[in-house]
PDB file of N, CA and C in Angstrom:
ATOM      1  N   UNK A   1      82.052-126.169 114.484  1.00  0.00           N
ATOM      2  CA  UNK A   1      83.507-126.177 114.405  1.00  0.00           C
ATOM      3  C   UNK A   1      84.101-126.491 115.774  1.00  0.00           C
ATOM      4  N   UNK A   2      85.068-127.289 115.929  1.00  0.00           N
ATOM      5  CA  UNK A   2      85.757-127.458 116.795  1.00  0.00           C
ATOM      6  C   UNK A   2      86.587-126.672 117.648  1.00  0.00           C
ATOM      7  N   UNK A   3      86.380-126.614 118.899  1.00  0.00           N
ATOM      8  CA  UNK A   3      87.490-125.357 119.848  1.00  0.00           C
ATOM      9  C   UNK A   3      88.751-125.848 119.306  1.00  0.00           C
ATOM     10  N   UNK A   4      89.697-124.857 119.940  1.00  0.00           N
ATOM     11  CA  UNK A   4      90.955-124.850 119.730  1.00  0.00           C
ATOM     12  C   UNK A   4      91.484-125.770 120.851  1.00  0.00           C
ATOM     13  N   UNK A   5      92.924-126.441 120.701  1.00  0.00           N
ATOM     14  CA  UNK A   5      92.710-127.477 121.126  1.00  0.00           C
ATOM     15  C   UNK A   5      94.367-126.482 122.306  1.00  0.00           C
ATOM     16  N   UNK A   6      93.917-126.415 123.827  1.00  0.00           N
ATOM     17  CA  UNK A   6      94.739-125.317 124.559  1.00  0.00           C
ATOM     18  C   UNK A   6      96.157-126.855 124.980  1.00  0.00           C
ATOM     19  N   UNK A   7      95.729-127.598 125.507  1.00  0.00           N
ATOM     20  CA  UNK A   7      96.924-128.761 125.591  1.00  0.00           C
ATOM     21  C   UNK A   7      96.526-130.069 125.271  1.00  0.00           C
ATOM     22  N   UNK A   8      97.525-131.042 125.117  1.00  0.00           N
ATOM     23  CA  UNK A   8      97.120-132.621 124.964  1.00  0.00           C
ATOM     24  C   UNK A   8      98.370-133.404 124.958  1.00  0.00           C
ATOM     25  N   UNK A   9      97.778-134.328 125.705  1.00  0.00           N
ATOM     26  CA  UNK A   9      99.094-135.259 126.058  1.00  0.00           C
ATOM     27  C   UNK A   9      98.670-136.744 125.889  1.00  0.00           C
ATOM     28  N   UNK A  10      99.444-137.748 125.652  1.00  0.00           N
ATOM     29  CA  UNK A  10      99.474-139.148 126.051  1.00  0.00           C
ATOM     30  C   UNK A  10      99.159-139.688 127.032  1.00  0.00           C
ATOM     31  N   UNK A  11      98.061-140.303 127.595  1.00  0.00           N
ATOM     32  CA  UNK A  11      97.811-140.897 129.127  1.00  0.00           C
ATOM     33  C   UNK A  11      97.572-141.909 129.253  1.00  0.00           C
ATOM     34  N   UNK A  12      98.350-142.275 130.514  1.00  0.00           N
ATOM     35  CA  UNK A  12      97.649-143.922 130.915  1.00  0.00           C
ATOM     36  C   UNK A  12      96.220-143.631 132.181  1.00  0.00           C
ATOM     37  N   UNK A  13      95.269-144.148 131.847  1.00  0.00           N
ATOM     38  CA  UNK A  13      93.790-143.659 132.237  1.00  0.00           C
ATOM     39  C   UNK A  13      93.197-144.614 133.263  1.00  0.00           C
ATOM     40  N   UNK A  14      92.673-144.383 134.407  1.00  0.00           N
ATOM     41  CA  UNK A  14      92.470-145.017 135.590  1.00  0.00           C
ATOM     42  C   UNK A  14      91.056-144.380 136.150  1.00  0.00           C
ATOM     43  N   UNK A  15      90.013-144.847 135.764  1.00  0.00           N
ATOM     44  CA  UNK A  15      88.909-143.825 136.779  1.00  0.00           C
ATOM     45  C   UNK A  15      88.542-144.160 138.094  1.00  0.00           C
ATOM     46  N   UNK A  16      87.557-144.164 138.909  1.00  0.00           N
ATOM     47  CA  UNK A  16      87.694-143.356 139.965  1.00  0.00           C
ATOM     48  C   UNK A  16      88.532-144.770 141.167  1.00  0.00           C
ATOM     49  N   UNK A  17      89.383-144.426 141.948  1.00  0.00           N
ATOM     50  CA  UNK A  17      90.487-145.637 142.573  1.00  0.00           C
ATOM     51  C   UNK A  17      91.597-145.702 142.519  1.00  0.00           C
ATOM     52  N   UNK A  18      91.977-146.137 142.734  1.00  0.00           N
ATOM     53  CA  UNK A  18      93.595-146.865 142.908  1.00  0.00           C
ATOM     54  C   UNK A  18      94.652-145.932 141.578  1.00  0.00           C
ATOM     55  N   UNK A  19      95.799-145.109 141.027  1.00  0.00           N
ATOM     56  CA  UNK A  19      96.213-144.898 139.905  1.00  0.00           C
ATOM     57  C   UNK A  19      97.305-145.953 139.905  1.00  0.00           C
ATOM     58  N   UNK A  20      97.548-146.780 140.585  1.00  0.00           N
ATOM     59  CA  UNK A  20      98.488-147.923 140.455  1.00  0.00           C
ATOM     60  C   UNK A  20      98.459-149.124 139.363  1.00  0.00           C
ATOM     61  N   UNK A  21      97.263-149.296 139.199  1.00  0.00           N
ATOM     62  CA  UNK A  21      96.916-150.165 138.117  1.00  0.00           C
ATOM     63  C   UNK A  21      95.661-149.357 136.840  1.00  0.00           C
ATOM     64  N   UNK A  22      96.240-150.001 135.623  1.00  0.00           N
ATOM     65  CA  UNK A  22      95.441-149.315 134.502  1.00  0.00           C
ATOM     66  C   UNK A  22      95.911-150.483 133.373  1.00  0.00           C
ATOM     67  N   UNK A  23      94.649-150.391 132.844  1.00  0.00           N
ATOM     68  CA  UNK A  23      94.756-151.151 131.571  1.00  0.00           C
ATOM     69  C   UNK A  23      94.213-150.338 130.321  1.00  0.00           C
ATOM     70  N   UNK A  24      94.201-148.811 130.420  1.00  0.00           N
ATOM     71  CA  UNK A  24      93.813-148.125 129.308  1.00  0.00           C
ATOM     72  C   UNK A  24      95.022-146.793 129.361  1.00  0.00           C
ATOM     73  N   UNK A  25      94.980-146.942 127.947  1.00  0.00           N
ATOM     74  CA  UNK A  25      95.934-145.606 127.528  1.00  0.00           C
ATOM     75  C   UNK A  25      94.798-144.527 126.670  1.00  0.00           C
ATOM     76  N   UNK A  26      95.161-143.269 126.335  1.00  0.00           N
ATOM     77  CA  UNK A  26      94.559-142.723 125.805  1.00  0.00           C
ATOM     78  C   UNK A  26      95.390-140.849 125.338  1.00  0.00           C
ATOM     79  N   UNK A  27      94.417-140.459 125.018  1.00  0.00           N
ATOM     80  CA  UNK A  27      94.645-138.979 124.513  1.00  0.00           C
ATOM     81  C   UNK A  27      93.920-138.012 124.986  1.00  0.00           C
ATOM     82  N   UNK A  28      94.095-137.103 125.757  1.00  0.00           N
ATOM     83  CA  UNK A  28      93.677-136.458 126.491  1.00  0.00           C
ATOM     84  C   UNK A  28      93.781-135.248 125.797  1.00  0.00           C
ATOM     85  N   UNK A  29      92.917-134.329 125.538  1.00  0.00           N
ATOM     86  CA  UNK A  29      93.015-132.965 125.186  1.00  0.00           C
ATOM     87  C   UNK A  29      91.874-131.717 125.942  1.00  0.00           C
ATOM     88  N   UNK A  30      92.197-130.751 125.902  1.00  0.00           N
ATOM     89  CA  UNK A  30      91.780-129.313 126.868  1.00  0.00           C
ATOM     90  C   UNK A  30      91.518-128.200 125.962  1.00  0.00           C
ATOM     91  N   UNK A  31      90.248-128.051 125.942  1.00  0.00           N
ATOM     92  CA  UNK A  31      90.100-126.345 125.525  1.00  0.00           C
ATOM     93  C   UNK A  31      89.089-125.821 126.171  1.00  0.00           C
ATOM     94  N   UNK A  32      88.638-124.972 125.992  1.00  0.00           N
ATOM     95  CA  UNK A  32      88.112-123.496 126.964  1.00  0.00           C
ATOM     96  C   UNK A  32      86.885-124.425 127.477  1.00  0.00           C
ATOM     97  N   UNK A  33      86.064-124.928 126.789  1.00  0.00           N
ATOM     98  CA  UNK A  33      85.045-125.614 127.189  1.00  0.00           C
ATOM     99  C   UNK A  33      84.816-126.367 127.920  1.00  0.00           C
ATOM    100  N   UNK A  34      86.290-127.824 127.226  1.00  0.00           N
ATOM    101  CA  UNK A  34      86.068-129.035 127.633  1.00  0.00           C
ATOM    102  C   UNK A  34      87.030-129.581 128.035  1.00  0.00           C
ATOM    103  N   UNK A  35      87.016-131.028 128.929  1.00  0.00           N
ATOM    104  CA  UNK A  35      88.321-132.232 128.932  1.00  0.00           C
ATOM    105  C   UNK A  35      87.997-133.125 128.185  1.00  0.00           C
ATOM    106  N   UNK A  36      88.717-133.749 126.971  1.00  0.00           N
ATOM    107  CA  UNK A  36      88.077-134.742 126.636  1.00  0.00           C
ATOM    108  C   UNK A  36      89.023-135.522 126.176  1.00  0.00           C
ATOM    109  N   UNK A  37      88.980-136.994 126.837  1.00  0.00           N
ATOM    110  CA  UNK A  37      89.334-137.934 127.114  1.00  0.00           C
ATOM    111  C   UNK A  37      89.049-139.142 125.937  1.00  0.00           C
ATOM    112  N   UNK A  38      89.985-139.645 124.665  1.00  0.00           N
ATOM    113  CA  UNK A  38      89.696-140.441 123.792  1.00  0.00           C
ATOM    114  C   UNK A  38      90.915-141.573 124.333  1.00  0.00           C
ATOM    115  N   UNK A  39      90.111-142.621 124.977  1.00  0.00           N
ATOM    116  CA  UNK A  39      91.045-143.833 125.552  1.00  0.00           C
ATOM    117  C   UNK A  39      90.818-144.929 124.827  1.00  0.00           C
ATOM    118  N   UNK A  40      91.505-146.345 124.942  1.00  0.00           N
ATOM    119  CA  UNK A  40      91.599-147.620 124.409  1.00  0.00           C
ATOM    120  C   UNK A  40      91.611-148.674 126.050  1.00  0.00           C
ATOM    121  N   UNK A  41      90.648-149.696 126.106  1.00  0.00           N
ATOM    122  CA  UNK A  41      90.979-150.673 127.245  1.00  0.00           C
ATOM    123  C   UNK A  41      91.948-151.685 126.888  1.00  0.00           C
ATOM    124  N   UNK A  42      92.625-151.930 127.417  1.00  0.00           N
ATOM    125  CA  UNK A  42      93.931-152.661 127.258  1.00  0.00           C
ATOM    126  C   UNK A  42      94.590-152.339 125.963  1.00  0.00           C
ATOM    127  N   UNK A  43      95.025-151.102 125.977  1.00  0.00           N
ATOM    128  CA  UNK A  43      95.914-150.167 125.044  1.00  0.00           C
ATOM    129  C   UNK A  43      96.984-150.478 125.051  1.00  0.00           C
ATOM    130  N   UNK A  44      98.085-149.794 124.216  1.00  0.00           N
ATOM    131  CA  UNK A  44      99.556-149.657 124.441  1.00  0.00           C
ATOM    132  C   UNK A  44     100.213-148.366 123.694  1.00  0.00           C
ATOM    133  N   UNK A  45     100.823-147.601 124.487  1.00  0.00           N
ATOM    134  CA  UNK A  45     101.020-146.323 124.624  1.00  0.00           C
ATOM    135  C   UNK A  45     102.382-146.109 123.122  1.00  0.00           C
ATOM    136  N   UNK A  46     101.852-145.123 122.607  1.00  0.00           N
ATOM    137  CA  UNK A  46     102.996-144.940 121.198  1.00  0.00           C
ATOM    138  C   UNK A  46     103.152-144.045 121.365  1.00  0.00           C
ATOM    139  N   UNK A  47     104.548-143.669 120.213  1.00  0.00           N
ATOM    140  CA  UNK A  47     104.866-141.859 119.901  1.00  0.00           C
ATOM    141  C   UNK A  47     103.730-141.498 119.459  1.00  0.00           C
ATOM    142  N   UNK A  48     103.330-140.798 119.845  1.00  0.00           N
ATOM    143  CA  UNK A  48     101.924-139.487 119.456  1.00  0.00           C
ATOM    144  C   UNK A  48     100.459-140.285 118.705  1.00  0.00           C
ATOM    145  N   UNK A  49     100.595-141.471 118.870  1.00  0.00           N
ATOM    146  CA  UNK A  49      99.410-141.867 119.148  1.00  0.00           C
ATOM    147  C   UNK A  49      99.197-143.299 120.034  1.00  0.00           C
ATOM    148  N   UNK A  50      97.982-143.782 119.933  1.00  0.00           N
ATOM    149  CA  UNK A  50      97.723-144.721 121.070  1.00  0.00           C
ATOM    150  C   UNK A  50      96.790-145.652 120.848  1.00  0.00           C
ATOM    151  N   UNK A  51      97.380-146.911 120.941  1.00  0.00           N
ATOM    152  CA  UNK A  51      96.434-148.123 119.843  1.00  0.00           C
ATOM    153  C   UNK A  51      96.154-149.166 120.847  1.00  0.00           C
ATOM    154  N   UNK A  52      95.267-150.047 120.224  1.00  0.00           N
ATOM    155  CA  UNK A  52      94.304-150.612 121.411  1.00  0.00           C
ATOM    156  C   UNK A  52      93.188-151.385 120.967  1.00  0.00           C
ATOM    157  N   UNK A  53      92.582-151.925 121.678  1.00  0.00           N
ATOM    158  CA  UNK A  53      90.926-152.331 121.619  1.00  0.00           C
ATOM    159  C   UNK A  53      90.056-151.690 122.501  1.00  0.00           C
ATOM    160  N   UNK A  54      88.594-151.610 121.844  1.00  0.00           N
ATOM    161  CA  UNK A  54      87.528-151.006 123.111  1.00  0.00           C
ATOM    162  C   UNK A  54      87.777-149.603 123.165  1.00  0.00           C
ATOM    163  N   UNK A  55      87.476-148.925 122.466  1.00  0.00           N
ATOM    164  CA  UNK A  55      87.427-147.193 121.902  1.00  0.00           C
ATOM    165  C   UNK A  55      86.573-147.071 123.114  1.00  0.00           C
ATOM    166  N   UNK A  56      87.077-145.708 123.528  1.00  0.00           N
ATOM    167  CA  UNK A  56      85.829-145.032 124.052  1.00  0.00           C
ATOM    168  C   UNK A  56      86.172-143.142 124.472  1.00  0.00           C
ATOM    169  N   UNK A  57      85.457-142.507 125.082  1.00  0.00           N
ATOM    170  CA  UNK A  57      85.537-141.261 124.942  1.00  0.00           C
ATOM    171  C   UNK A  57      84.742-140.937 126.013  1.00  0.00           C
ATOM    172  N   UNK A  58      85.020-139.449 127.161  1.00  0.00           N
ATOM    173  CA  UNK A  58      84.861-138.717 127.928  1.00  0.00           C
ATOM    174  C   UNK A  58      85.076-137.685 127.631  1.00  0.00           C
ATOM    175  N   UNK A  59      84.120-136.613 127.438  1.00  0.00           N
ATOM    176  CA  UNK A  59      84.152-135.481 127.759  1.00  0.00           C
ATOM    177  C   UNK A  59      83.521-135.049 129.179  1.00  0.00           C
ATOM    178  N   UNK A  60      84.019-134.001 129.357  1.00  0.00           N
ATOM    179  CA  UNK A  60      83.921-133.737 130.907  1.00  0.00           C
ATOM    180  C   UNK A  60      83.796-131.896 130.473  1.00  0.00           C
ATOM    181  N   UNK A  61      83.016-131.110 130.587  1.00  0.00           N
ATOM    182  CA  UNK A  61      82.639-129.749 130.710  1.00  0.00           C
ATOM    183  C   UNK A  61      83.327-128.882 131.778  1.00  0.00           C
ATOM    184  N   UNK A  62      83.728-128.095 131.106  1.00  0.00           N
ATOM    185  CA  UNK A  62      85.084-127.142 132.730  1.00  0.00           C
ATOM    186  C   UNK A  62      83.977-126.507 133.846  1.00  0.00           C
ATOM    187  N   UNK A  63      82.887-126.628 133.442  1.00  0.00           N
ATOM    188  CA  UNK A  63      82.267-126.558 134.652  1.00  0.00           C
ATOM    189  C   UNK A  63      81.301-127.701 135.651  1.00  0.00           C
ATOM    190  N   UNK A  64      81.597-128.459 135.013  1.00  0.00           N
ATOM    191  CA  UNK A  64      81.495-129.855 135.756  1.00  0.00           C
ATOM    192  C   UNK A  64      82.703-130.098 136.739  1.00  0.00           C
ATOM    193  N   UNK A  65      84.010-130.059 136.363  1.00  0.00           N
ATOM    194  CA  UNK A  65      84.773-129.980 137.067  1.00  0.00           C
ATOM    195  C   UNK A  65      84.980-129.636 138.495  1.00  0.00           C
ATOM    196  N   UNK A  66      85.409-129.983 139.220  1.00  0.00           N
ATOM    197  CA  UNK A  66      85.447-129.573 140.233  1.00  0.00           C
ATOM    198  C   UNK A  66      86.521-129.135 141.699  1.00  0.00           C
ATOM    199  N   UNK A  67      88.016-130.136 140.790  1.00  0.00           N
ATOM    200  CA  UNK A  67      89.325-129.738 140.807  1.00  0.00           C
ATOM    201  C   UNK A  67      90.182-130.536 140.596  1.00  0.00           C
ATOM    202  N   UNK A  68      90.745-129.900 140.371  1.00  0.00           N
ATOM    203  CA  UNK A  68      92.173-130.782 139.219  1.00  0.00           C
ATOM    204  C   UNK A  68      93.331-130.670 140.150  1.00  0.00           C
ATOM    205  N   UNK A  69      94.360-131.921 140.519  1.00  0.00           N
ATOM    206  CA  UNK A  69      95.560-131.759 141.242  1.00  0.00           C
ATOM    207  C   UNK A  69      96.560-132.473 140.910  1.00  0.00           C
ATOM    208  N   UNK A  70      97.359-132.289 141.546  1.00  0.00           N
ATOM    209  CA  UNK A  70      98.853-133.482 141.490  1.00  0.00           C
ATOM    210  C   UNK A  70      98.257-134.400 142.587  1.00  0.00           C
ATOM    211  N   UNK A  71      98.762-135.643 142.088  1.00  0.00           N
ATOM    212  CA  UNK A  71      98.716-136.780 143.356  1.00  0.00           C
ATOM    213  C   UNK A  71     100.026-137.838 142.843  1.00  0.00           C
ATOM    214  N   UNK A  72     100.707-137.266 143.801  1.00  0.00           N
ATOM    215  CA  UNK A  72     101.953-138.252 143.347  1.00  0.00           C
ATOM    216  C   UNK A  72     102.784-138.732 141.450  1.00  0.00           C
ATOM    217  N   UNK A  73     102.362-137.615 140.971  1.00  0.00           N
ATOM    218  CA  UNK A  73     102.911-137.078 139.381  1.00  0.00           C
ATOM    219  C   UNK A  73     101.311-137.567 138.759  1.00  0.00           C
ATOM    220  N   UNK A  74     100.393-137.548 139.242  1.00  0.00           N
ATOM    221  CA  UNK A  74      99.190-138.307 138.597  1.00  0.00           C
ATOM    222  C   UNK A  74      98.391-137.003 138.377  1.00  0.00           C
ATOM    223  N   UNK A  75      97.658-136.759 137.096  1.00  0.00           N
ATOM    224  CA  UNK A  75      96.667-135.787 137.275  1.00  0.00           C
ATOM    225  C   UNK A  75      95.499-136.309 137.745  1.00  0.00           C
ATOM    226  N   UNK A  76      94.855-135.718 139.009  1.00  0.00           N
ATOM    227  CA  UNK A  76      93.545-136.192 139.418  1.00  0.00           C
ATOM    228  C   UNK A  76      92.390-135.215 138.798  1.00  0.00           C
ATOM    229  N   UNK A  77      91.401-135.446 138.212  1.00  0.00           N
ATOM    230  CA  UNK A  77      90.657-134.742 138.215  1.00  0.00           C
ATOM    231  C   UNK A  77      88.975-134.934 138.830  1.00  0.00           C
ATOM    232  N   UNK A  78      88.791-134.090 139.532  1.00  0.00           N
ATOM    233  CA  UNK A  78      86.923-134.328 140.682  1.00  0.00           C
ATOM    234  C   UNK A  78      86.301-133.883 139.957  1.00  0.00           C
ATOM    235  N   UNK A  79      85.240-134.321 138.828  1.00  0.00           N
ATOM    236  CA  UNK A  79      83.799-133.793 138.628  1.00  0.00           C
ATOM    237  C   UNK A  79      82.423-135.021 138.841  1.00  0.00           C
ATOM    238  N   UNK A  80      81.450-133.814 138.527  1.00  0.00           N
ATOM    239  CA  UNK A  80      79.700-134.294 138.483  1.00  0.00           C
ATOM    240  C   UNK A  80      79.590-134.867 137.224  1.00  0.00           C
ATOM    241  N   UNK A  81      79.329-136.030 137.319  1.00  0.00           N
ATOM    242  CA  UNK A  81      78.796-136.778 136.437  1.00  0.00           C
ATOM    243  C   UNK A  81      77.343-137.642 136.684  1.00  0.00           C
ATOM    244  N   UNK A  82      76.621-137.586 135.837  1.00  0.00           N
ATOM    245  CA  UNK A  82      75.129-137.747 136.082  1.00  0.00           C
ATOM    246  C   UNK A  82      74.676-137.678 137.536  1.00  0.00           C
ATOM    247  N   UNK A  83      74.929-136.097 137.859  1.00  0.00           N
ATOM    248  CA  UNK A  83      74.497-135.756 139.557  1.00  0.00           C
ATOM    249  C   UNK A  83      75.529-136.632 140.445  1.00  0.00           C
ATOM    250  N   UNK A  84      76.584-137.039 140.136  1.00  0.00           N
ATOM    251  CA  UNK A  84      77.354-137.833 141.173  1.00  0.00           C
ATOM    252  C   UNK A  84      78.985-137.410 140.732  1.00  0.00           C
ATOM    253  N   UNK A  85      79.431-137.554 142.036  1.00  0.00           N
ATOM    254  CA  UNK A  85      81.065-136.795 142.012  1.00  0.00           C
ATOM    255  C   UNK A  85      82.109-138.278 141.774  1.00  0.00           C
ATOM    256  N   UNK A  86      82.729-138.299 140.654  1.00  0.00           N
ATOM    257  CA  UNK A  86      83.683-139.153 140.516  1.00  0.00           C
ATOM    258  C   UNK A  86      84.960-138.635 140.565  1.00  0.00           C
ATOM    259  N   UNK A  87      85.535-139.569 140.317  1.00  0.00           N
ATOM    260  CA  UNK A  87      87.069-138.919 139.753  1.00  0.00           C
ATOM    261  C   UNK A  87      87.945-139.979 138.700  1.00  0.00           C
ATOM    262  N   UNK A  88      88.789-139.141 137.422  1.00  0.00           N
ATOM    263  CA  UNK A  88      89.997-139.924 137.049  1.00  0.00           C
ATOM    264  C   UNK A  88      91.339-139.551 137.438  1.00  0.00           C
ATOM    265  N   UNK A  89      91.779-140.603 137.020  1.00  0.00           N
ATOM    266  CA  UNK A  89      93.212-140.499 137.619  1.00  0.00           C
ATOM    267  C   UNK A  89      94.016-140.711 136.138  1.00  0.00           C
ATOM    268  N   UNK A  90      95.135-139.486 135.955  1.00  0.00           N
ATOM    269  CA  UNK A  90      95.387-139.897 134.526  1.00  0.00           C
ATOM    270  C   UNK A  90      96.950-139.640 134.582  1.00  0.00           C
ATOM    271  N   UNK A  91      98.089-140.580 134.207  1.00  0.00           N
ATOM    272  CA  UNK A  91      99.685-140.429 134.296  1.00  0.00           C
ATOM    273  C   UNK A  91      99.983-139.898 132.748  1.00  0.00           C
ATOM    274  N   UNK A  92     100.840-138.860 132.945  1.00  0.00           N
ATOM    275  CA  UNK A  92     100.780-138.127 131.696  1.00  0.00           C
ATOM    276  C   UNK A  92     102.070-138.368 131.438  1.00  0.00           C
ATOM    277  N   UNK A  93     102.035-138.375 129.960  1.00  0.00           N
ATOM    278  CA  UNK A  93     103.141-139.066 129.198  1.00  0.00           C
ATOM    279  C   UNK A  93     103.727-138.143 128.525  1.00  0.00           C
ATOM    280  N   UNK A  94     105.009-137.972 128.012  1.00  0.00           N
ATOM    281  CA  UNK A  94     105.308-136.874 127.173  1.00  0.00           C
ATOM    282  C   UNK A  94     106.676-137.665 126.534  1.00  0.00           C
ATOM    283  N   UNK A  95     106.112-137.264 124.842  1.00  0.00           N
ATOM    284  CA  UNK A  95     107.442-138.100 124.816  1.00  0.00           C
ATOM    285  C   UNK A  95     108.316-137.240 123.923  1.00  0.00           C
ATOM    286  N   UNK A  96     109.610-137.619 124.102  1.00  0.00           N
ATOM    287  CA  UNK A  96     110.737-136.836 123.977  1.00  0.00           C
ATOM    288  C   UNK A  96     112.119-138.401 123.368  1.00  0.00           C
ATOM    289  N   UNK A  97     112.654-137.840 122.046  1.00  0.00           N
ATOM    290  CA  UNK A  97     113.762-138.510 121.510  1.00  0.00           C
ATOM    291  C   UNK A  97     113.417-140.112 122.358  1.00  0.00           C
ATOM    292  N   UNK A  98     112.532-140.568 121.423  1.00  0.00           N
ATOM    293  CA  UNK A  98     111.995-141.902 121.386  1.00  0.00           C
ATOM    294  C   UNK A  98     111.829-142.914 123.010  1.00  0.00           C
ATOM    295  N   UNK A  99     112.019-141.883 123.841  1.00  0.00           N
ATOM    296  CA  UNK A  99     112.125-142.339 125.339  1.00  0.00           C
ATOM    297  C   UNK A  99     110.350-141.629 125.948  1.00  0.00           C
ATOM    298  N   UNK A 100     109.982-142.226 126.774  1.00  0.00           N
ATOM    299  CA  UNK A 100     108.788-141.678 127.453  1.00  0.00           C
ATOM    300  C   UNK A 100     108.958-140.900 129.034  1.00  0.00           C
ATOM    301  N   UNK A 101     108.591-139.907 129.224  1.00  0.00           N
ATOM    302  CA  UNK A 101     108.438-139.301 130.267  1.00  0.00           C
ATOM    303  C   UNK A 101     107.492-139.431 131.162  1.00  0.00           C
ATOM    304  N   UNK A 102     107.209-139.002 132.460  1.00  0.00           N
ATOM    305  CA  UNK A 102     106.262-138.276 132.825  1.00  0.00           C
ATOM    306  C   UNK A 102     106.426-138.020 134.669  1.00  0.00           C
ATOM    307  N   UNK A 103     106.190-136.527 134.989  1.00  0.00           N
ATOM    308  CA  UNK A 103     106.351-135.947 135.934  1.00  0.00           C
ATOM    309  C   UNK A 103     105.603-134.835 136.535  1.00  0.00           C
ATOM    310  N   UNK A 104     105.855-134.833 137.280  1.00  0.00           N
ATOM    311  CA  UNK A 104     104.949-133.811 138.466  1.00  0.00           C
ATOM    312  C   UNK A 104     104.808-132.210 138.193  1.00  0.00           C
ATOM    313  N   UNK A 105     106.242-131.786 136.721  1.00  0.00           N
ATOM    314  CA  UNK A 105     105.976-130.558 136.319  1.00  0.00           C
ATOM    315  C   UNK A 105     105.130-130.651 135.146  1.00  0.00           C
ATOM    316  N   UNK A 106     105.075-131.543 134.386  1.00  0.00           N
ATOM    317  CA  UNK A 106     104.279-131.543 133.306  1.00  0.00           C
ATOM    318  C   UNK A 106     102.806-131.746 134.041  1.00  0.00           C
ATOM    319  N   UNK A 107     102.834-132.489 134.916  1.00  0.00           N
ATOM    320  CA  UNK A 107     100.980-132.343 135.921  1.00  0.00           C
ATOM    321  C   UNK A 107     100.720-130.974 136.284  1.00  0.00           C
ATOM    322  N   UNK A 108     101.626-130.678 137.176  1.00  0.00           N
ATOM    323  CA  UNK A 108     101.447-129.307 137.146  1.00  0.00           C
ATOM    324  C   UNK A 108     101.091-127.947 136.299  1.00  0.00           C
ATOM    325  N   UNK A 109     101.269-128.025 135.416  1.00  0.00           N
ATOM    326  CA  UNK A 109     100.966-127.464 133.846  1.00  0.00           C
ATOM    327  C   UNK A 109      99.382-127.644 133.506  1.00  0.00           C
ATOM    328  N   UNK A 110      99.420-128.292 133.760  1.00  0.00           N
ATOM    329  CA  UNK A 110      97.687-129.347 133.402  1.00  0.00           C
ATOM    330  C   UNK A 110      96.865-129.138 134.853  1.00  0.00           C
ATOM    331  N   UNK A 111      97.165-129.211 135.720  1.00  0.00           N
ATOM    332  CA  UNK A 111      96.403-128.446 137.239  1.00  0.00           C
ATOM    333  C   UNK A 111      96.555-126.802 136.928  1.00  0.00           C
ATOM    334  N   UNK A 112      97.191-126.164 136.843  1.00  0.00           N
ATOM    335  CA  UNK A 112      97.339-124.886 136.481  1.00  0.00           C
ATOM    336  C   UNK A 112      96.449-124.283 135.967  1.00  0.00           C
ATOM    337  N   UNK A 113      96.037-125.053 134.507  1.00  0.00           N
ATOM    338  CA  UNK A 113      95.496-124.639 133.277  1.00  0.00           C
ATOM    339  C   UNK A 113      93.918-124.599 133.598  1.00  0.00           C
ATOM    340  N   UNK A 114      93.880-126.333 133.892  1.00  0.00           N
ATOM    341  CA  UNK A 114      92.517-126.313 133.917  1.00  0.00           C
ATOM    342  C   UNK A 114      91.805-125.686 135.373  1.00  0.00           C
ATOM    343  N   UNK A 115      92.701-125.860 136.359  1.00  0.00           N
ATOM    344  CA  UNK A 115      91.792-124.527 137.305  1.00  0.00           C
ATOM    345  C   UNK A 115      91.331-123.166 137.191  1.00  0.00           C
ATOM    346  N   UNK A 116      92.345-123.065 136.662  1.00  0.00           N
ATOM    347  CA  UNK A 116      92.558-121.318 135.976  1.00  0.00           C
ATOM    348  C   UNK A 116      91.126-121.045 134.605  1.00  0.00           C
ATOM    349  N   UNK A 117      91.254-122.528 133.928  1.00  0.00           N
ATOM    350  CA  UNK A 117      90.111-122.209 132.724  1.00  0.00           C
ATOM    351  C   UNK A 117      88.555-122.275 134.150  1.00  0.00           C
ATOM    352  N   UNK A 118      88.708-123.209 134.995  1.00  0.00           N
ATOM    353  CA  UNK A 118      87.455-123.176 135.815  1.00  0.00           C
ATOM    354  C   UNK A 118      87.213-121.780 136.397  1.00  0.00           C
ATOM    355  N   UNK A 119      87.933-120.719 136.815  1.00  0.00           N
ATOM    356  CA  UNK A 119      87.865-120.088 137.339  1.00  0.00           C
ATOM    357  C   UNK A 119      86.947-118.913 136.550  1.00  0.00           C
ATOM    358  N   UNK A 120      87.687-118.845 135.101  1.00  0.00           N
ATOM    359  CA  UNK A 120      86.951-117.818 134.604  1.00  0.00           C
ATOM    360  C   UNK A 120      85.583-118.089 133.877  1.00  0.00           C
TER     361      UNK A 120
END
């Protein structure tokens, strides 16, 4: 059975480099366990879902992790992946009365969470 699903948002998805340029959108969701990351390469970002070509998927284990921050409204996140430290870079979207958002308090929310789940 599937964890409970603690947040999830709309993202435009960038791994490890530059968050200035991206050609994938995706869906990002968080629970006690995991991050896991269901993106599209050269996507295009919708109300509450996210369509595209070139499926793909990341999960990332909260103890793989290694820290989650703001970088200029961007969620960064540092983990080990096959013995090596990467990082993504992910702009979080939130959408609200058919307009798109995204800001440094809603990152913040999402750095919060998932440090706090690393911790315990």
């Amino acid at each position: 059975m599937d964890q409970e699903i603690i947040k999830s948002n709309i993202v435009n998805y960038k791994g490890s480099g530059s968050p200035y340029t991206s050609t994938a959108y995706g869906n990002l969701k968080l629970t006690k366990e995991k991050l896991i990351l269901d993106y599209y390469l050269f996507g295009i970002p919708g109300i509450g879902k996210v369509y595209g070509i070139g499926q793909r998927k990341i999960e990332i284990p909260i103890e793989k992790i290694k820290e989650a921050k703001n970088n200029l409204g961007n969620l960064v996140i540092s983990y080990f992946a096959e013995d090596k430290a990467t990082q993504m870079w992910l702009g979080l979207w939130k959408a609200f009365k058919a307009k798109l958002y995204t800001g440094g308090t809603l990152c913040n929310e999402w750095v919060e969470t998932i440090n706090s789940l690393r911790k315990t």
